[in-house]
Protein backbone atom coordinates (compact mmCIF):
# COMPACT_ATOMS: atom_id res chain seq x y z
CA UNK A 1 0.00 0.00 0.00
CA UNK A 2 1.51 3.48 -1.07
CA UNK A 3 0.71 6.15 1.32
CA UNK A 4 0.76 10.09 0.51
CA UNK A 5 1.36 12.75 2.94
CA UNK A 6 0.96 16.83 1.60
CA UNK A 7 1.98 19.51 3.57
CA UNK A 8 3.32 23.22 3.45
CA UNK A 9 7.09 23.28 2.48
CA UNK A 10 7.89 25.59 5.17
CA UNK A 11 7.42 22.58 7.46
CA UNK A 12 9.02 19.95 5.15
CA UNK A 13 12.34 19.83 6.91
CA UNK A 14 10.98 19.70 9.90
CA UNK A 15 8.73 16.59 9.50
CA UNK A 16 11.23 15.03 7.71
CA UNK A 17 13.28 14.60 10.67
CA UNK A 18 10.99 14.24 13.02
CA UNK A 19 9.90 10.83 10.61
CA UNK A 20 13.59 10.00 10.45
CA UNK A 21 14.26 10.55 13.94
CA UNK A 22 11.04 7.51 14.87
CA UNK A 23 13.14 4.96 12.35
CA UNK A 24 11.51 5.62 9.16
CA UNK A 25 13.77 5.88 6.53
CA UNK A 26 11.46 4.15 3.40
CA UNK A 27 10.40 7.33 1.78
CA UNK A 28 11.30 10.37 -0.51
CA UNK A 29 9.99 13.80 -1.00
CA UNK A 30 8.71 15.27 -4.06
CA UNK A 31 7.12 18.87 -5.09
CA UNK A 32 3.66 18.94 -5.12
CA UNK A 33 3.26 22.96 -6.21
CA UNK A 34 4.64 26.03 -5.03
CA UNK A 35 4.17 25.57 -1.82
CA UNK A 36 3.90 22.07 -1.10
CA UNK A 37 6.05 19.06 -0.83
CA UNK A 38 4.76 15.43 -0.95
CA UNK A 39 5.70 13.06 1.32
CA UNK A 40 5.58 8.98 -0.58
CA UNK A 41 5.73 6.09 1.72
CA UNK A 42 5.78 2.60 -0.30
CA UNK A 43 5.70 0.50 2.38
CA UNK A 44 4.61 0.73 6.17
CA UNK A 45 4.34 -1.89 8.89
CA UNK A 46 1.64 -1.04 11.23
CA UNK A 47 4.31 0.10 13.88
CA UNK A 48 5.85 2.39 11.43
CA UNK A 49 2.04 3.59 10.37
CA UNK A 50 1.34 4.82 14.00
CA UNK A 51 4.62 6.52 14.56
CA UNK A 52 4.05 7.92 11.16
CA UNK A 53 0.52 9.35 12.60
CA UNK A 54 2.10 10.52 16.17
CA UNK A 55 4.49 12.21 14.19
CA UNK A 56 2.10 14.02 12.03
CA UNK A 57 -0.01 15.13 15.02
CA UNK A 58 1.30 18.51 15.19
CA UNK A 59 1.18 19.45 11.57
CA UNK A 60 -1.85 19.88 9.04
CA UNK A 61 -1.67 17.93 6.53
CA UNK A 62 -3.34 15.71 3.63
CA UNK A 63 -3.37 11.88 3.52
CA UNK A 64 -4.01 9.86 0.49
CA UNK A 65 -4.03 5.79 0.39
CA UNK A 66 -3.16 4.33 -3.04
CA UNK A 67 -3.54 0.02 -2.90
């Protein structure tokens, strides 16, 4: 399952860290627009899926599912 996270670029940085820093390291970063990056995760274990969403608790955000 392929999971999508959008968010404000200003903030990009930030969460990538933050992801890095809770042992997720399967994922890149794309453009979306001006001012948004897009976060691709190809492949989460359920673990990884609810540090993913702890993570992402203090940021807004939007999630897409692809199966």
């Amino acid at each position: 399952m392929e999971l999508h996270i959008r968010t404000d670029a200003s903030v990009a940085l930030t969460l990538k860290r933050e992801i890095i820093c809770h042992g997720i390291s399967r994922f890149y970063v794309r453009p979306y627009d001006a001012d948004h990056v897009e976060f691709i995760f190809l492949s989460l274990s359920e673990h990884q899926k609810k540090l993913l969403s702890y993570s992402l608790r203090n940021y807004s955000y939007c999630l897409t599912y692809l199966a």
